[in-house]
N, C-alpha and C. Protein backbone atom coordinates (compact mmCIF):
# COMPACT_ATOMS: atom_id res chain seq x y z
N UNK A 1 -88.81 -18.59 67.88
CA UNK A 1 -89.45 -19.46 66.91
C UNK A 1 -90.73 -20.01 67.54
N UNK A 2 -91.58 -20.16 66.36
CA UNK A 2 -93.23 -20.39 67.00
C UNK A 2 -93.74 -21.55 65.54
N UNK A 3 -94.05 -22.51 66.58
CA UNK A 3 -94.86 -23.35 65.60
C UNK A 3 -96.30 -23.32 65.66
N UNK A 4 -96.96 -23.19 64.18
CA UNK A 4 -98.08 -22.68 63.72
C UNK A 4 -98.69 -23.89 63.25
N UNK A 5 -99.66 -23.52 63.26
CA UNK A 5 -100.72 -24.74 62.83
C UNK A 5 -101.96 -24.46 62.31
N UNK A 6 -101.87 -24.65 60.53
CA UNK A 6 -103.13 -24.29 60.03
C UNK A 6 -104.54 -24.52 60.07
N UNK A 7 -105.34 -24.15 59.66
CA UNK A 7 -106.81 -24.51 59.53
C UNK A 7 -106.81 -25.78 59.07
N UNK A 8 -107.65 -26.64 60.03
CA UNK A 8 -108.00 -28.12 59.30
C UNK A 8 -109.00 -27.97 57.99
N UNK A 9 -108.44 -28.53 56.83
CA UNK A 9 -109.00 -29.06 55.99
C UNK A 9 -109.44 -30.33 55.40
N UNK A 10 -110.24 -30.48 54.66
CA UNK A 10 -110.45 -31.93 54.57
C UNK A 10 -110.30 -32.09 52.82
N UNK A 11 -109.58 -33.36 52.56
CA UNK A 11 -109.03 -33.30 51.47
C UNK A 11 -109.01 -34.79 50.63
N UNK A 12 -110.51 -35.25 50.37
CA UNK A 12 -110.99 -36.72 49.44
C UNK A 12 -111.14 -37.36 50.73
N UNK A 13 -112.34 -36.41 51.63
CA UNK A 13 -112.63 -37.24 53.20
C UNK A 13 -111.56 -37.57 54.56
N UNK A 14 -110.03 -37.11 53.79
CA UNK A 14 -109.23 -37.09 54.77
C UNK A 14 -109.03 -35.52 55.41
N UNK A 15 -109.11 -35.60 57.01
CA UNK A 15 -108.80 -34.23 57.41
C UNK A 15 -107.35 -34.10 57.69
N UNK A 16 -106.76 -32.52 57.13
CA UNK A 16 -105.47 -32.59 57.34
C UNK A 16 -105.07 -30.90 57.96
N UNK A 17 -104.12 -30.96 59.33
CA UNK A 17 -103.75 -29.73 59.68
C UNK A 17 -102.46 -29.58 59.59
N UNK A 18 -102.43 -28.52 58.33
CA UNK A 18 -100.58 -28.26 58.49
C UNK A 18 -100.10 -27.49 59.50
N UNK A 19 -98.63 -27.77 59.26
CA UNK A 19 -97.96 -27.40 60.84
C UNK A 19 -96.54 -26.95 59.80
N UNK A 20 -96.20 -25.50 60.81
CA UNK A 20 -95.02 -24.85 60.17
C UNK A 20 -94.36 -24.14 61.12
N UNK A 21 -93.08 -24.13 60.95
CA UNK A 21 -92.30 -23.38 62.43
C UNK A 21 -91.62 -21.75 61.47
N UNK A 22 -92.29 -20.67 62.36
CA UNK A 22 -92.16 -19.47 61.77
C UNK A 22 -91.40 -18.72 62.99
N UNK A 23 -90.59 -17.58 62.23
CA UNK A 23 -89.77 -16.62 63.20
C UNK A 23 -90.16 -15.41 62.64
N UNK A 24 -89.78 -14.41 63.52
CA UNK A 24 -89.69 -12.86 62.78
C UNK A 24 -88.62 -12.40 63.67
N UNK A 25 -88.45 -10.85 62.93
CA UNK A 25 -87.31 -10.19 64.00
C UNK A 25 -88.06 -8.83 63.22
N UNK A 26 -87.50 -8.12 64.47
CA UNK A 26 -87.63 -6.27 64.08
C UNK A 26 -86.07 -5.68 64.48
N UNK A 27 -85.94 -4.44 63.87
CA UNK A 27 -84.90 -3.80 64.15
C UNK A 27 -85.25 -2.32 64.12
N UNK A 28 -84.44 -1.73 64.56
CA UNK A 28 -84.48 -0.36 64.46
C UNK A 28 -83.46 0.77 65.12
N UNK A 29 -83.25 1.84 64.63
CA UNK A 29 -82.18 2.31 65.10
C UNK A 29 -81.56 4.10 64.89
N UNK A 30 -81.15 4.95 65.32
CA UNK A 30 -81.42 6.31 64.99
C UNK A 30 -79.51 6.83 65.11
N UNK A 31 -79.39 7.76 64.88
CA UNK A 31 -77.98 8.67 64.43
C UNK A 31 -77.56 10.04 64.47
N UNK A 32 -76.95 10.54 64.26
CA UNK A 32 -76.66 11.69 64.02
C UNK A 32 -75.34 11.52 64.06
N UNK A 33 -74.67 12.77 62.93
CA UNK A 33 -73.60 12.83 62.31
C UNK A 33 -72.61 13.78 63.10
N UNK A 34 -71.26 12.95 63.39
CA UNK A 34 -70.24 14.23 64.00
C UNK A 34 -68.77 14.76 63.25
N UNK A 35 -68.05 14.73 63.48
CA UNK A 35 -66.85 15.57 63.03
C UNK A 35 -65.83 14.49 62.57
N UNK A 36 -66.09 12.78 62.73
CA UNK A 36 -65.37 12.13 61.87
C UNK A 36 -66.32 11.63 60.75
N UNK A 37 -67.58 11.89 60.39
CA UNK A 37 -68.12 11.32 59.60
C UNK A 37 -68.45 12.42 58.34
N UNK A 38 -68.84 11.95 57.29
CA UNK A 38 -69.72 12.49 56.19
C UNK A 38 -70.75 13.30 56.32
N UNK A 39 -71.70 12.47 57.11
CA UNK A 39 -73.04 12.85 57.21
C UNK A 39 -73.41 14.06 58.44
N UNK A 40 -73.59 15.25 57.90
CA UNK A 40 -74.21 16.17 59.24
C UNK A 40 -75.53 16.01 59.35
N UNK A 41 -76.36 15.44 59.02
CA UNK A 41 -77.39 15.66 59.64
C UNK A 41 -78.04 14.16 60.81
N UNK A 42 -79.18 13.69 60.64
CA UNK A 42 -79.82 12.74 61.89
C UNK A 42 -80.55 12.04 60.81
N UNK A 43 -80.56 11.14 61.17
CA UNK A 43 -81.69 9.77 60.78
C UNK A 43 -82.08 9.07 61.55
N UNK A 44 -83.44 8.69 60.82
CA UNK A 44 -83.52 7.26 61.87
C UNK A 44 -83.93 6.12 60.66
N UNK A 45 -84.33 4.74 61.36
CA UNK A 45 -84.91 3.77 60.34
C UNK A 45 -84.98 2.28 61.32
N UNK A 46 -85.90 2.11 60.55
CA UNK A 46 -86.40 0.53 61.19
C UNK A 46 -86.58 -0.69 59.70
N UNK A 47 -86.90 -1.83 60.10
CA UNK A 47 -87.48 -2.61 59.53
C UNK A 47 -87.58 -3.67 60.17
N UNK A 48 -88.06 -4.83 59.46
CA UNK A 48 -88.38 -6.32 60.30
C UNK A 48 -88.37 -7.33 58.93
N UNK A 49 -88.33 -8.96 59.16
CA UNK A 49 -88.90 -9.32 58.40
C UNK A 49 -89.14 -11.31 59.28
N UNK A 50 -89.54 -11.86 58.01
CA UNK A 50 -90.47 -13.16 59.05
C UNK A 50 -89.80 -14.24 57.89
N UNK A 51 -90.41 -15.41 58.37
CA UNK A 51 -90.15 -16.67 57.69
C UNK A 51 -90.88 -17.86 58.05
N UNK A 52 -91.59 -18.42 56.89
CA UNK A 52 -92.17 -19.55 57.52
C UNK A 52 -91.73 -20.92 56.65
N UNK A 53 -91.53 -22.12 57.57
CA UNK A 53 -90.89 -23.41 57.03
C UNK A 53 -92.21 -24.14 57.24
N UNK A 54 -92.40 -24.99 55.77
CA UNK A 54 -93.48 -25.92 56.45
C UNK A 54 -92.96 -27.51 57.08
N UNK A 55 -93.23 -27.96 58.01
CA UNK A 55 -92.51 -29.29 58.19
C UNK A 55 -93.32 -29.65 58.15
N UNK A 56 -94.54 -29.83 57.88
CA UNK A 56 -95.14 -30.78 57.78
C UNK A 56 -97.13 -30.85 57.85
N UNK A 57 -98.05 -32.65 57.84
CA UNK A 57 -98.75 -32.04 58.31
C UNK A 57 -99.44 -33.32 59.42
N UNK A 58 -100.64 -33.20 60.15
CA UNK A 58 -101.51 -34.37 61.08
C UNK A 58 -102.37 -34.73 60.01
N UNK A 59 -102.42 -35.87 59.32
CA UNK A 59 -103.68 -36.42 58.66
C UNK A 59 -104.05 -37.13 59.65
N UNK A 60 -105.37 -37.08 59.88
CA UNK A 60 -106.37 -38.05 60.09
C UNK A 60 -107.15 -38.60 59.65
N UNK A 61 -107.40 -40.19 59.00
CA UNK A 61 -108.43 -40.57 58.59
C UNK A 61 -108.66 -42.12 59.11
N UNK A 62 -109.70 -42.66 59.56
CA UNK A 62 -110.67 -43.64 60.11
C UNK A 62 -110.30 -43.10 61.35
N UNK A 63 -109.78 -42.78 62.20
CA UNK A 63 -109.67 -42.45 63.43
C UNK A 63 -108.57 -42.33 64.05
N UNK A 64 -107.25 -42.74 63.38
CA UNK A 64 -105.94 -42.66 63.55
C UNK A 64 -105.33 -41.06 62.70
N UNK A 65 -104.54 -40.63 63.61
CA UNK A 65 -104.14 -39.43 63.17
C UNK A 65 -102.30 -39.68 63.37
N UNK A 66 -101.72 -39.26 62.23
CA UNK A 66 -100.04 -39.36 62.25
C UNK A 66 -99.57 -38.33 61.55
N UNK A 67 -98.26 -37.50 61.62
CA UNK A 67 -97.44 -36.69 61.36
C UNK A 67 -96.97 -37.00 60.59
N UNK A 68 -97.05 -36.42 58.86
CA UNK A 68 -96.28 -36.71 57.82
C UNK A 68 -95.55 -35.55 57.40
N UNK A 69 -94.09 -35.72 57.53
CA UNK A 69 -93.32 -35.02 57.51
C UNK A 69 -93.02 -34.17 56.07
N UNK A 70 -92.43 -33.31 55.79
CA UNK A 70 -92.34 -32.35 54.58
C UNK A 70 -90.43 -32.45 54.43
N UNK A 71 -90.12 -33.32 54.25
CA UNK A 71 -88.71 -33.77 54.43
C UNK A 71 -87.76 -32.42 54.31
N UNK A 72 -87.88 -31.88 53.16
CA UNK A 72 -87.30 -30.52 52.71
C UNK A 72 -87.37 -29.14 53.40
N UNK A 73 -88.80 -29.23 54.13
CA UNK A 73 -88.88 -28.25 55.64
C UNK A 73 -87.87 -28.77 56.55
N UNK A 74 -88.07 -29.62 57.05
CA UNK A 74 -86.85 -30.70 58.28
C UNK A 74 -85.34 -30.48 57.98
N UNK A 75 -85.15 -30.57 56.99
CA UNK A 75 -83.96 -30.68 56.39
C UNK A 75 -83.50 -28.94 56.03
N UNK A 76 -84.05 -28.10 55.81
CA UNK A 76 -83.99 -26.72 56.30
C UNK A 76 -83.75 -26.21 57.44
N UNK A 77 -84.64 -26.37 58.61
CA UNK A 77 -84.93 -26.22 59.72
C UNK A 77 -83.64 -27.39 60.61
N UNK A 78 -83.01 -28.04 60.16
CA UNK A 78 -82.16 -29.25 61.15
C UNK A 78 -80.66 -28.15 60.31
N UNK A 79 -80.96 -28.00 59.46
CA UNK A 79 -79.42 -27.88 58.74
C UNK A 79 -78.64 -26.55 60.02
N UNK A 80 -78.90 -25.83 60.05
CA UNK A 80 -78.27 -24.75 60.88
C UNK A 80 -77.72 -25.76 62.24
N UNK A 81 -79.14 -26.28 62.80
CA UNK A 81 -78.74 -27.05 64.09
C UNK A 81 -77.00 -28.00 64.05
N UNK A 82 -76.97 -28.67 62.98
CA UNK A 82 -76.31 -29.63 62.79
C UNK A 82 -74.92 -28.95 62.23
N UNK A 83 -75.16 -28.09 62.25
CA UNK A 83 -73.89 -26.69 61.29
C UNK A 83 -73.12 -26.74 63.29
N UNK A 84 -73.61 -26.01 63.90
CA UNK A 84 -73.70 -25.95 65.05
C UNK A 84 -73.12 -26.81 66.11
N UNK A 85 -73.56 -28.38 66.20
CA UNK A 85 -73.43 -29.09 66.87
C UNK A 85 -72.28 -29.66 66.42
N UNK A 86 -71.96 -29.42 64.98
CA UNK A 86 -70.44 -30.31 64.52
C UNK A 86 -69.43 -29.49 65.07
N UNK A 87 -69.78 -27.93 64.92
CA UNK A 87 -68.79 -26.94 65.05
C UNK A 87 -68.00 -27.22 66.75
N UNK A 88 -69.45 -27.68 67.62
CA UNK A 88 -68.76 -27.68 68.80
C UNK A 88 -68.34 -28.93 69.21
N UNK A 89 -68.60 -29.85 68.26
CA UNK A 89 -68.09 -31.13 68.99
C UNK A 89 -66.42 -30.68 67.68
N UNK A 90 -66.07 -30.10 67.33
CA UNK A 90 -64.64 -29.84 66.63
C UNK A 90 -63.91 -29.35 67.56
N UNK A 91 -64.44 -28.26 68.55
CA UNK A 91 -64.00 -27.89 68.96
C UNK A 91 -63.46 -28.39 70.39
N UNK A 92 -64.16 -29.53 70.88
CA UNK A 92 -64.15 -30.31 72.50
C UNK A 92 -63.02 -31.69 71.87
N UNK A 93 -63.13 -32.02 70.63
CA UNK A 93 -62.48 -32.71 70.53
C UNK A 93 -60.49 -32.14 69.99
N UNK A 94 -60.78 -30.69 69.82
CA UNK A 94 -59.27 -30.12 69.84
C UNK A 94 -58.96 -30.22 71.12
N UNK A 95 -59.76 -29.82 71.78
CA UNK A 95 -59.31 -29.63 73.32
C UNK A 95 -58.93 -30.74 73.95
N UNK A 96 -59.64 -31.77 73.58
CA UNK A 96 -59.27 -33.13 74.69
C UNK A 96 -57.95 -33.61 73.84
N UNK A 97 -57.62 -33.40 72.75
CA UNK A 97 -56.13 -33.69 71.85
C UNK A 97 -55.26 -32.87 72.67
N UNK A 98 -55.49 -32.01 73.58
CA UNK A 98 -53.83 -30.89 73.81
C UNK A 98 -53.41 -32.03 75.14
């Protein structure tokens, strides 16, 4: 995962740079067919694909610059984490019960 950061724009004199955390993946993979399968002949095949979340962006205006968040990016981007962190605190707390 790579956080990106757009072109500053300026928007009724305020400048603003959005910021978004993006991933990709590739795959790929090849075959050929033997004596328990269907297929006699060989293939191959690939693909990939990407994703970008915006969380957010830096406004700056009079000279102070702050991070205003895109709640619904955050809340995308946290949800897996928090899927995760419950799973293993379920699991430390079976353990300290035996």
């Amino acid at each position: 995962m790579k956080t990106a950061y757009g072109e500053k724009i300026e928007i009724e004199g305020v400048e603003v740079v959005p910021v978004a955390l993006g991933y990709y993946a590739f795959g790929g993979g090849n075959g050929t067919g033997d004596a328990t399968s269907n297929f006699t002949g060989s293939g191959s095949g690939g693909g990939g694909g990407g994703l970008s979340v915006p969380l957010g962006a830096y406004v700056g205006d009079g000279g102070r610059v702050k991070f205003e968040a895109n709640l619904i990016g955050l809340v995308l981007v946290a949800t897996p984490f928090v899927f995760v962190v419950g799973h293993a605190l379920k699991s430390v707390i079976r353990a300290l019960k035996r």
